[in-house]
Protein backbone atom coordinates (compact mmCIF):
# COMPACT_ATOMS: atom_id res chain seq x y z
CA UNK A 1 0.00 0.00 0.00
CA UNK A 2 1.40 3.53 -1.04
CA UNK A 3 -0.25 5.90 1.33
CA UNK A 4 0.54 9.72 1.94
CA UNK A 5 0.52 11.46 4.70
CA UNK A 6 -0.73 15.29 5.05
CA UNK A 7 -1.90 17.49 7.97
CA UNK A 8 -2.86 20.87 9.06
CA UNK A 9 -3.82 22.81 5.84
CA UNK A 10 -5.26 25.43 7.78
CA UNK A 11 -7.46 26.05 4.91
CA UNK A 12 -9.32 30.07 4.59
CA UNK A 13 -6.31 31.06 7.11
CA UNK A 14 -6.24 35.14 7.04
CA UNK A 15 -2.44 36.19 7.84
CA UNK A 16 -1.80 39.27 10.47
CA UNK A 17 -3.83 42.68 9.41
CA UNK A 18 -6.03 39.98 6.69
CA UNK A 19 -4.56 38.68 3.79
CA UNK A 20 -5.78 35.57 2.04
CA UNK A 21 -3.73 32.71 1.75
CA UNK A 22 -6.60 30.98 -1.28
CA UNK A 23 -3.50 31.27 -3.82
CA UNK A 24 -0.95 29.75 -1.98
CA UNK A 25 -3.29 26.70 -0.55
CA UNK A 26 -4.62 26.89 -4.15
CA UNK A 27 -0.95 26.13 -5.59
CA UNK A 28 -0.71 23.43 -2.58
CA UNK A 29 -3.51 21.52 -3.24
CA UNK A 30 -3.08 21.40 -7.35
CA UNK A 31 0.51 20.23 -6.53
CA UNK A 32 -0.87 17.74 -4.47
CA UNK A 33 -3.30 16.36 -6.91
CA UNK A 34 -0.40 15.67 -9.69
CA UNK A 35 1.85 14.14 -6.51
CA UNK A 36 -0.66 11.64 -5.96
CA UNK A 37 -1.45 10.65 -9.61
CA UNK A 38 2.50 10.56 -9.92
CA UNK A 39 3.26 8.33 -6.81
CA UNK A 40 0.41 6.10 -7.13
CA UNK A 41 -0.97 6.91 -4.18
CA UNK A 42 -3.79 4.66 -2.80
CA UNK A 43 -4.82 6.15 0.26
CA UNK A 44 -4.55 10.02 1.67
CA UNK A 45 -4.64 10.55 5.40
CA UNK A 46 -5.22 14.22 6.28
CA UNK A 47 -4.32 14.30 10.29
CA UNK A 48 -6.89 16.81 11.10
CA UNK A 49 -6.99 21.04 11.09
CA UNK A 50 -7.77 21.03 7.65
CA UNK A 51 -9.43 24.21 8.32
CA UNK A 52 -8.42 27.37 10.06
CA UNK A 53 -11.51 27.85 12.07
CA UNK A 54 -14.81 26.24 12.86
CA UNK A 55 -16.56 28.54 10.50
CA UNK A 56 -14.78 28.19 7.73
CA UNK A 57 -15.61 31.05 4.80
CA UNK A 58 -17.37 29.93 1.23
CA UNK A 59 -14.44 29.62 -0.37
CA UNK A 60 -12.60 27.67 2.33
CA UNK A 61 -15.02 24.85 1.80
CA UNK A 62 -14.71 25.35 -1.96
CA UNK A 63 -11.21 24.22 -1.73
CA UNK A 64 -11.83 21.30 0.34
CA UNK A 65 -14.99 20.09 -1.86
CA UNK A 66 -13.26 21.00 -5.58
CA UNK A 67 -10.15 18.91 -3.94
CA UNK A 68 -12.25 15.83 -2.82
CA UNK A 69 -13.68 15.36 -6.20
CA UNK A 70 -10.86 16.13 -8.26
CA UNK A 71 -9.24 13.35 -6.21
CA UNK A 72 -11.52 10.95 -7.70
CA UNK A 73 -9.61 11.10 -10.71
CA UNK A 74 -6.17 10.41 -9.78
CA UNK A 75 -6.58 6.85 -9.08
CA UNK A 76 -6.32 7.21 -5.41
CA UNK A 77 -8.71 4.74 -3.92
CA UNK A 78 -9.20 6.08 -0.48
CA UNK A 79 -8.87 9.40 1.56
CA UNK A 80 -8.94 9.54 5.33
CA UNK A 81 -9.85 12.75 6.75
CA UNK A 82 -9.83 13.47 10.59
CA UNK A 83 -11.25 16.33 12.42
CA UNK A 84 -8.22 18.57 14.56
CA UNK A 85 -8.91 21.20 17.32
CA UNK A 86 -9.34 23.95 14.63
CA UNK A 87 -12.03 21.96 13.21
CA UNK A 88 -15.95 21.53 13.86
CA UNK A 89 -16.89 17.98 14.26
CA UNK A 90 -20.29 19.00 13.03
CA UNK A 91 -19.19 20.79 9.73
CA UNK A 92 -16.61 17.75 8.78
CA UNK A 93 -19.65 15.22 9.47
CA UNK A 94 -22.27 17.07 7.68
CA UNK A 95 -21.40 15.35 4.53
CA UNK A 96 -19.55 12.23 5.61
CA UNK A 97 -22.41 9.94 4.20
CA UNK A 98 -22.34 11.77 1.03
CA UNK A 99 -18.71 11.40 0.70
CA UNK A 100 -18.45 7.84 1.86
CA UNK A 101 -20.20 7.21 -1.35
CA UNK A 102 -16.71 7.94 -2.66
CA UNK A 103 -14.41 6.27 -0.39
CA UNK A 104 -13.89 9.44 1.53
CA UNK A 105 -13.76 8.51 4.88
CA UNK A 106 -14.71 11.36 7.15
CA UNK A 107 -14.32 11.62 11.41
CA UNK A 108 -14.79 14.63 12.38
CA UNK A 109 -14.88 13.89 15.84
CA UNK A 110 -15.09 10.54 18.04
CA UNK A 111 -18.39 9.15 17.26
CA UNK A 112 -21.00 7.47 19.66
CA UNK A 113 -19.81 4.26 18.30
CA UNK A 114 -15.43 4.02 18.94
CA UNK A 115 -15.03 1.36 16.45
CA UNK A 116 -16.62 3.78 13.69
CA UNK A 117 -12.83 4.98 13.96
CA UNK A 118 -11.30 1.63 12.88
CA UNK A 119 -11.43 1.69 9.12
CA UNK A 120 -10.89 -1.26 6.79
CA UNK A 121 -9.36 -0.19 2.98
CA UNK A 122 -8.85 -2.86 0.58
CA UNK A 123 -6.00 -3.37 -1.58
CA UNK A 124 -6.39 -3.21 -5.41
CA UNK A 125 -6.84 -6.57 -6.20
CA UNK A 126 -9.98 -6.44 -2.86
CA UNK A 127 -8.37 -8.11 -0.16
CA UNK A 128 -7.81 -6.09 2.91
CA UNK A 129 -4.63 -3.98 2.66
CA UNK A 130 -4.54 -1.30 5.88
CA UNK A 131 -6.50 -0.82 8.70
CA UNK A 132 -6.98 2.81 9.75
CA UNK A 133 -7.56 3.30 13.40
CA UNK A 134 -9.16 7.38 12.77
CA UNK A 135 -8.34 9.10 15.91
CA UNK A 136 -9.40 12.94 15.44
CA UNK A 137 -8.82 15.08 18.40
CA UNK A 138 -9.75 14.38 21.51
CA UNK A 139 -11.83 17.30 23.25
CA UNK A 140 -12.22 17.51 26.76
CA UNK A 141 -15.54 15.63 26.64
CA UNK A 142 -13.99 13.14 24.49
CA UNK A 143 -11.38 12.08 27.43
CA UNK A 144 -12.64 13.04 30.86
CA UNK A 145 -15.05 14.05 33.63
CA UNK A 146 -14.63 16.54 36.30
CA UNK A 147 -13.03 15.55 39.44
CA UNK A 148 -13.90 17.83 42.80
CA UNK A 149 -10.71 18.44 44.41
CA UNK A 150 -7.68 17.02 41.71
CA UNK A 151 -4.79 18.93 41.70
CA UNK A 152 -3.02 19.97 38.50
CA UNK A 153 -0.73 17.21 38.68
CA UNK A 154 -3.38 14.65 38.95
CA UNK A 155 -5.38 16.18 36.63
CA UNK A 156 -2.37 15.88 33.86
CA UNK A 157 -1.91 12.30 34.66
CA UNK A 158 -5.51 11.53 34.24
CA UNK A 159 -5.82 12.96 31.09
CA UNK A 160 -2.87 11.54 30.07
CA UNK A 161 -4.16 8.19 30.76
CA UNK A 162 -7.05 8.87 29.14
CA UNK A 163 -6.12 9.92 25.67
CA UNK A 164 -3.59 6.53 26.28
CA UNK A 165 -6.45 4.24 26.72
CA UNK A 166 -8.15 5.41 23.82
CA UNK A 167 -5.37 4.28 21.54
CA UNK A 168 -5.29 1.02 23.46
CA UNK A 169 -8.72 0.13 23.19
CA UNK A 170 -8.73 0.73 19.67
CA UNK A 171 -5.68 -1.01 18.92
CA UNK A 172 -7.09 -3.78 21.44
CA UNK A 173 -10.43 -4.34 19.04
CA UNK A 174 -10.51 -7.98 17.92
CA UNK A 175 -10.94 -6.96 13.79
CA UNK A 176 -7.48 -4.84 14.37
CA UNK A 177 -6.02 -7.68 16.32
CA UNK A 178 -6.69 -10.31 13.46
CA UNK A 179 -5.98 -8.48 10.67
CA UNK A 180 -2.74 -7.79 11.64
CA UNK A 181 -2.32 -11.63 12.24
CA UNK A 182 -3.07 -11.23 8.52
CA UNK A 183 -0.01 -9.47 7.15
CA UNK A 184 -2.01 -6.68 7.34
CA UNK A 185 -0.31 -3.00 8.83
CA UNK A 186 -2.12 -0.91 11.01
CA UNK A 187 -1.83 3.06 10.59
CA UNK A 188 -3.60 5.30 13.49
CA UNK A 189 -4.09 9.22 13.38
CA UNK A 190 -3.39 11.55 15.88
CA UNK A 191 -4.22 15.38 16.26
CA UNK A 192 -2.34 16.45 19.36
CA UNK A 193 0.87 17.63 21.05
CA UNK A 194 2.68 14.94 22.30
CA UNK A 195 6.05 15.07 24.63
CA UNK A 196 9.33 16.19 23.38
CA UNK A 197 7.32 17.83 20.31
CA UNK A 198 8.52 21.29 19.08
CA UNK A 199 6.26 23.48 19.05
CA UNK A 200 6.40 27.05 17.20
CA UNK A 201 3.12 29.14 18.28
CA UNK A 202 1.12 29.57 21.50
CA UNK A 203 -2.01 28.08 19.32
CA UNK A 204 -0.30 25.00 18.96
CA UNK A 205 0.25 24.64 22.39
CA UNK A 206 -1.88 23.11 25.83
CA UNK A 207 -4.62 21.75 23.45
CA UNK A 208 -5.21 20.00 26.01
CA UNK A 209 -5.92 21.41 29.50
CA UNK A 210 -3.46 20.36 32.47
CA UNK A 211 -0.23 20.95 30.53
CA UNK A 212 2.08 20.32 27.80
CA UNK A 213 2.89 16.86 26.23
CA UNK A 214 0.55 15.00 27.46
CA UNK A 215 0.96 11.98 25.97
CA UNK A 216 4.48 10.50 24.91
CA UNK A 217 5.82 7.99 21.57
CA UNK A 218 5.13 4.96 24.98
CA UNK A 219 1.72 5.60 24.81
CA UNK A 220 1.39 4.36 21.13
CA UNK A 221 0.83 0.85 21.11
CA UNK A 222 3.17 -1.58 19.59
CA UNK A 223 0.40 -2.39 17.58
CA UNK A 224 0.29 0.59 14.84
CA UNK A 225 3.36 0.28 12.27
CA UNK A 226 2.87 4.27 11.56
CA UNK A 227 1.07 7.10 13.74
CA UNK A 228 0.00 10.07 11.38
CA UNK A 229 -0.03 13.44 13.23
CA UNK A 230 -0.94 16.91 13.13
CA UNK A 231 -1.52 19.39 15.57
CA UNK A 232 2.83 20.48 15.14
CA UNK A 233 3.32 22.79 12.20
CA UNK A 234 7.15 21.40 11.99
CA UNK A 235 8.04 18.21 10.45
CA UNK A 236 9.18 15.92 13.36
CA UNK A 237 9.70 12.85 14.87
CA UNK A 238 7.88 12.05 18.19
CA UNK A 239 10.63 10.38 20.89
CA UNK A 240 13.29 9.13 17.73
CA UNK A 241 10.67 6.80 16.66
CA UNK A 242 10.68 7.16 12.83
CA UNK A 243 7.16 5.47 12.59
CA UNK A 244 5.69 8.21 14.75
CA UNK A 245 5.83 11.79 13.12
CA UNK A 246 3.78 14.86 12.21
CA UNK A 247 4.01 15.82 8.45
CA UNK A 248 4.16 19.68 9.63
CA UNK A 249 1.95 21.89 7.54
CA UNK A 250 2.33 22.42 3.69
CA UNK A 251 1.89 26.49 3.95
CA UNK A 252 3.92 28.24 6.24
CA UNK A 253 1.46 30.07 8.29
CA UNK A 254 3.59 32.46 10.03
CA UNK A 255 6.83 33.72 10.04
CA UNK A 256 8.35 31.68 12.91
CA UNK A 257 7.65 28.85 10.33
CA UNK A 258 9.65 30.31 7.77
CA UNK A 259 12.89 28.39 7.79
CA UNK A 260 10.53 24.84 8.20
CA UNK A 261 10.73 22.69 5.22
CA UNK A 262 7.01 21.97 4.00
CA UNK A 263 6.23 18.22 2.77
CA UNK A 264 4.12 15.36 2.88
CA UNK A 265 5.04 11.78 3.35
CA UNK A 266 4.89 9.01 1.65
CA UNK A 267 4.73 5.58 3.46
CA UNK A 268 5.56 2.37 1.56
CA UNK A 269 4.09 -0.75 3.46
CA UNK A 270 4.80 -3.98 2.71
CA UNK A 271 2.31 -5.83 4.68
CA UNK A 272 2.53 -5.94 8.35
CA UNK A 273 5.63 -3.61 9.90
CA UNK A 274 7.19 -0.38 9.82
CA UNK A 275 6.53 1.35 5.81
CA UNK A 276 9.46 3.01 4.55
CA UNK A 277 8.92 6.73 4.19
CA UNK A 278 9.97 9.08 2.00
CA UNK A 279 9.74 13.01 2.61
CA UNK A 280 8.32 14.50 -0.48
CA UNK A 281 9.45 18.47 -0.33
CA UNK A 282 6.11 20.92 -1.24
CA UNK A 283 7.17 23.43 -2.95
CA UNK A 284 6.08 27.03 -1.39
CA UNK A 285 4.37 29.65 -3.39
CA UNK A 286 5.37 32.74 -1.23
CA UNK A 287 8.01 32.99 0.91
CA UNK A 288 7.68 34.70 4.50
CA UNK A 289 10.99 36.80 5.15
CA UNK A 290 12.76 38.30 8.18
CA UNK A 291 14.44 41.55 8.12
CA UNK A 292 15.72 42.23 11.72
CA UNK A 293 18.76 44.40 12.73
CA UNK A 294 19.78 47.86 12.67
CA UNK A 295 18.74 50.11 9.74
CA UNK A 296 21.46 50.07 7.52
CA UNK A 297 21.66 45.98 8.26
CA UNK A 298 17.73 45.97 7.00
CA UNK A 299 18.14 48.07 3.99
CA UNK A 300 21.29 46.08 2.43
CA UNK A 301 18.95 42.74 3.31
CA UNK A 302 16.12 44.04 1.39
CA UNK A 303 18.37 45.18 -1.21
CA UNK A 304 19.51 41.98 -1.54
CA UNK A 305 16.74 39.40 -1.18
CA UNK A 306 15.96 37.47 -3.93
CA UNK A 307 12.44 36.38 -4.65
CA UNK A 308 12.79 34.94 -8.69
CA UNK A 309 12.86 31.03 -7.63
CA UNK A 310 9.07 31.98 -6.09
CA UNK A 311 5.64 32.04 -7.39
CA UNK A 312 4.13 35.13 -5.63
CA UNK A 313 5.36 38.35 -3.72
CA UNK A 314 6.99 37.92 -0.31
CA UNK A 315 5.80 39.22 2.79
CA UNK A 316 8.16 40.45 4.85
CA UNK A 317 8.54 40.84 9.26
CA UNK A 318 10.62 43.93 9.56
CA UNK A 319 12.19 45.48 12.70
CA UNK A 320 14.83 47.74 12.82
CA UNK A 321 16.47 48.71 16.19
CA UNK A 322 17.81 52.49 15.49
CA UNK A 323 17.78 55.49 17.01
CA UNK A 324 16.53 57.55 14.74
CA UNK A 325 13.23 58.43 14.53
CA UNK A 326 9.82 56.44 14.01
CA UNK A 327 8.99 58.58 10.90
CA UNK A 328 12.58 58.50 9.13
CA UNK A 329 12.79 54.36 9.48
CA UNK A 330 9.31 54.22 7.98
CA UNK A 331 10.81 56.73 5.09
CA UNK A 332 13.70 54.38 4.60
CA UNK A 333 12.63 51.31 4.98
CA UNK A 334 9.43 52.01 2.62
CA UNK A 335 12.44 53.96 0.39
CA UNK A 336 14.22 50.89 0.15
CA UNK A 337 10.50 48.31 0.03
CA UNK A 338 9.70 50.44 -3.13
CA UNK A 339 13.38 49.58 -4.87
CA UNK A 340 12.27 45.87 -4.78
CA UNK A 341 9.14 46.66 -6.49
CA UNK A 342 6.86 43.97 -6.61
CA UNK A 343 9.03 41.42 -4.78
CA UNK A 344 8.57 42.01 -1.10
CA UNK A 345 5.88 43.54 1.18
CA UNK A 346 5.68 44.10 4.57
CA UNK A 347 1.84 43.31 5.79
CA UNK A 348 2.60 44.26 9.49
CA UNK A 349 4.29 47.46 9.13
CA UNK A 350 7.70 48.30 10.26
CA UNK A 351 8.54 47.93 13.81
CA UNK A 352 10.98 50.18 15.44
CA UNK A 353 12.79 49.29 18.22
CA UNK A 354 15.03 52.04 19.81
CA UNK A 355 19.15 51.42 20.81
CA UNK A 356 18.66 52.53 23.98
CA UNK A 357 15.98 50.20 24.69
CA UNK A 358 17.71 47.77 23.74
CA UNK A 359 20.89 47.93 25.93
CA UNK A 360 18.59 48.87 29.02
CA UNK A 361 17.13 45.60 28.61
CA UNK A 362 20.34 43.74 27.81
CA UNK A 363 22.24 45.35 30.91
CA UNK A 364 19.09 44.31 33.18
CA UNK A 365 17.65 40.35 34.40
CA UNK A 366 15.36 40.69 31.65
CA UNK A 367 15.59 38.48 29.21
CA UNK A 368 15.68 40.11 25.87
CA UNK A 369 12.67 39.38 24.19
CA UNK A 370 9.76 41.38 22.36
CA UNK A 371 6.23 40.60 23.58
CA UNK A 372 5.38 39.65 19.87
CA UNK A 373 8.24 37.18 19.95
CA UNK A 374 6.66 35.50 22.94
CA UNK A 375 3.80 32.74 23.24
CA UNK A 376 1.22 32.74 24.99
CA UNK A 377 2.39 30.56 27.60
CA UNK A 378 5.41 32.52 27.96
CA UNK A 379 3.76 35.71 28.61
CA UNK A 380 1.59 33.73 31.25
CA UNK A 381 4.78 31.74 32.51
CA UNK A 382 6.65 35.65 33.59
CA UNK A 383 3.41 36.67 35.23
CA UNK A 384 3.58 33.96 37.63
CA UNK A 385 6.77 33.17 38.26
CA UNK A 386 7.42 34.80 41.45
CA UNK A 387 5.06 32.62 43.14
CA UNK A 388 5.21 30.02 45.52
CA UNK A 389 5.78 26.82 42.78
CA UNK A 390 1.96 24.75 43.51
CA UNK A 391 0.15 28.23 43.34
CA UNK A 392 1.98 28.89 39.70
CA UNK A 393 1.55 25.25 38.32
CA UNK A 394 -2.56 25.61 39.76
CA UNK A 395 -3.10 28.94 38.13
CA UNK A 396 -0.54 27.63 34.83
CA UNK A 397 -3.71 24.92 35.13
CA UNK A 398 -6.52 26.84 35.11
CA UNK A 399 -5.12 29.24 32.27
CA UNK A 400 -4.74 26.21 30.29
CA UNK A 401 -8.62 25.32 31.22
CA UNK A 402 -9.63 28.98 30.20
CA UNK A 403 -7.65 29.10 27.20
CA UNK A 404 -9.53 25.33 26.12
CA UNK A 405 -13.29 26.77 26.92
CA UNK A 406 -12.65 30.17 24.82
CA UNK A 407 -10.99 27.89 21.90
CA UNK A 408 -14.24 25.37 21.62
CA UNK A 409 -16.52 28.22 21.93
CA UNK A 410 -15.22 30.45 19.20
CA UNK A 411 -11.51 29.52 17.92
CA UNK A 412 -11.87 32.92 15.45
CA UNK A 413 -11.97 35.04 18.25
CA UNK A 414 -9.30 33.57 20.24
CA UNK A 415 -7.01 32.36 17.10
CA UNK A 416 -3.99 32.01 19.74
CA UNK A 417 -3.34 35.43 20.51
C-alpha cells in the first residue's frame, strides 16, 4: 500500500492585518493532486486542522470540496480525513455519508460508536490492505469528567491516561487484532501535542488542558506500524521513533515557520511492519521573510533578497532597532520596500525598536525578548513566576482550562493570541 501522509492545511487562514492565503493553498492543493497521480498513491490521510476555524468562509469549503472530487480522478482509492482542534466535528460530518459514497472517509470527531474509527481499505486486487484506526482530536468531553478536588498534577496524569487508553482500546479491538495476524499494517491518526514535540506558536500549544505533552511515543501501542499526526506545524519525529511523526503543515502560516521545510510523506508498506517513508518536499508559493537588525543591516537585506525562484510576492517581518526616529525608518525602509518593487511587502508594518531600549534591557535580568516574539504561555509563565511553585503550576492549570473553553466556543476570536 502507497499511502501519503498530510496534515494541518489550515485552509481560509487570514495572515496578520487579513490577507488571504486561497492562492498559496490553491498552488498546494493542485501540486498535491499531480503528486498523488505521480506516486500512485492509494490512500490520503489528512491528520486533522484542515481548516483554520470552525466557521470556515465559502471559499474555504470550496477548496476542500473542488479537492475531494478532483481526487476521484487520480486513481487514489481512499482518503482519510480526521477532524483537529481547529475543526468543527459537526461541519466535517455534515457530509460524511455523502462522501463515503466515494471512499472518503470522514471523522470529524469521536463518534457514539469508537469502532466507527477503525477503518478497513482494501488493496487493489480487494483483499484487505490497511486498517486505519481514525483518531481525530480528543476534546475535553472526548477524554474526561470533572473531578472535585484534583490537583493539576493529577489532573495531567488523568488525562494523560485517558487519551492513552483510547489508543489502546482501539488497537485492542478484535478486527485490528486479526488483521494484523493477517499481514495486514495498522496506521492510526493523531491530532495532538505529544512530549518532546517542538512546538512554534502559543495556538499549537496546551490543546489540552493540564499541561504540555501530554501523551508521549510509549503511549502508542506496539500495535500501529505508523502514527499520522498533526496538531505540530514542523516536520518531526515524536521520541526518535521514525514510525511516529507529524508531516508539519504544507503552507507556512507564520513567520516563525519560515525556515521549516514543507512536505508530505509518503509511506511504503509492505504488509505488516514499519513502511518506509519518503519526505516528499512541497514546494512554497510565497516565501515569509525576516528583516531584523539595525537600519542600515535591514536596507542592504532588502536590497539583496531574492524572490525569482518563487511564485508570488513575499511578505516580509521587519524590525529595525535604530535610534533615529519612528517617521525617518518608515521613510527608509518604505524607500528601500519600493526599490524591490513587486518582490517584497511588509503586511505588518515596520517595527521600530530604539538602541537605547535595547541595551537597558540587555544590561538588566530581563531576558531580551519582544512581547510579539513570545507565546502565549510565555507571557503567562513571567506573570507567575514569582510565586510560591503549587500556586503557579494551579493557576498555569486553570489558564490552560480557560484558554480550552474560549478555543471550543469560538476559535476565530481567540485564534492564539
Amino acid at each position: 500500500m502507497r499511502v501519503l501522509h498530510t496534515a494541518d492545511w489550515h485552509l481560509g487562514q487570514h495572515f496578520l492585518t487579513g490577507q488571504e492565503r486561497t492562492t498559496e493553498q490553491q498552488a498546494f492543493l493542485d501540486w498535491l493532486l499531480l503528486t498523488v497521480q505521480a506516486q500512485s498513491i492509494e490512500v490520503l490521510v489528512i491528520a486533522g486542522d484542515i481548516f483554520d476555524t470552525q466557521s470556515p468562509s465559502y471559499t474555504a469549503q470550496e477548496l476542500y470540496y473542488t479537492f475531494l472530487v478532483k481526487m476521484q480522478a487520480t486513481g487514489c482509492r481512499d482518503i482519510v480525513v480526521v477532524g483537529g482542534n481547529h475543526d468543527s466535528p459537526t461541519m466535517l460530518n455534515a457530509s460524511r455519508q455523502l462522501l463515503r459514497q466515494l471512499r472518503i472517509h470522514v471523522v470529524g470527531g469521536v463518534p457514539a460508536d469508537p469502532t466507527e474509527q477503525i477503518l478497513h481499505l482494501n488493496a487493489d486486487d480487494g483483499r484487505p490492505g490497511l486498517v486505519v484506526c481514525a483518531v481525530p482530536f480528543l476534546r475535553d468531553r472526548d477524554i474526561r469528567l470533572a473531578v472535585a478536588g484534583e490537583s493539576p498534577d493529577d489532573r495531567q496524569i488523568r488525562i494523560r491516561q485517558s487519551i492513552a487508553d483510547h489508543y489502546a482500546a482501539l488497537a485492542a479491538h478484535d478486527a485490528v487484532l486479526r488483521l494484523r495476524e493477517q499481514d495486514v499494517p495498522v496506521l492510526a491518526t493523531g491530532h495532538l501535542y505529544a512530549a518532546g514535540g517542538e512546538a512554534r506558536e502559543g495556538a499549537e500549544r496546551d490543546v489540552h488542558i493540564g499541561g504540555l505533552g501530554l501523551i508521549g511515543a510509549e503511549h502508542f501501542p506496539a500495535a500501529f506500524d505508523y502514527v499520522a499526526l498533526g496538531h505540530l506545524h514542523r516536520p518531526q519525529l515524536v521520541g526518535g521513533r521514525t514510525h511516529i511523526r507529524y508531516s508539519g503543515s504544507p503552507v507556512p502560516l507564520s513567520f516563525t515557520e519560515a525556515d521549516d521545510k514543507q512536505q508530505v510523506l509518503l509511506l511504503e508498506f509492505e504488509g505488516a511492519g514499519a513502511p518506509v517513508i519518503t519526505s516528499i518536499p512541497v514546494p512554497v508559493a510565497r516565501r515569509l521573510q525576516r528583516f531584523h537588525g539595525t537600519l542600515e543591516e535591514v536596507e542592504a537585506d532588502i536590497l539583496a533578497y531574492d524572490n525569482s525562484a518563487f511564485q508570488l510576492v513575499a511578505w516580509a517581518d521587519v524590525l529595525v532597532r535604530s535610534d533615529e526616529t519612528p517617521a525617518e525608518v518608515q521613510r527608509r525602509v518604505q524607500a528601500v520596500l519600493q526599490l524591490q518593487k513587486t518582490q517584497v511587502l511588509a503586511p505588518k508594518g515596520v517595527r521600530h525598536q530604539r538602541l537605547t531600549e535595547v541595551v537597558d534591557l540587555a544590561e538588566s535580568a530581563i531576558p531580551l525578548a519582544l512581547l510579539h516574539e513570545l507565546t502565549v504561555d510565555e507571557v503567562f509563565g513571567r506573570r507567575v513566576a514569582s510565586l510560591p511553585p503549587e500556586r503557579a503550576a494551579a493557576l498555569t492549570a486553570t489558564f490552560g482550562e480557560l484558554r480550552q473553553l474560549l478555543n471550543e466556543a469560538d476559535p476565530q476570536a481567540w485564534n492564539g493570541q
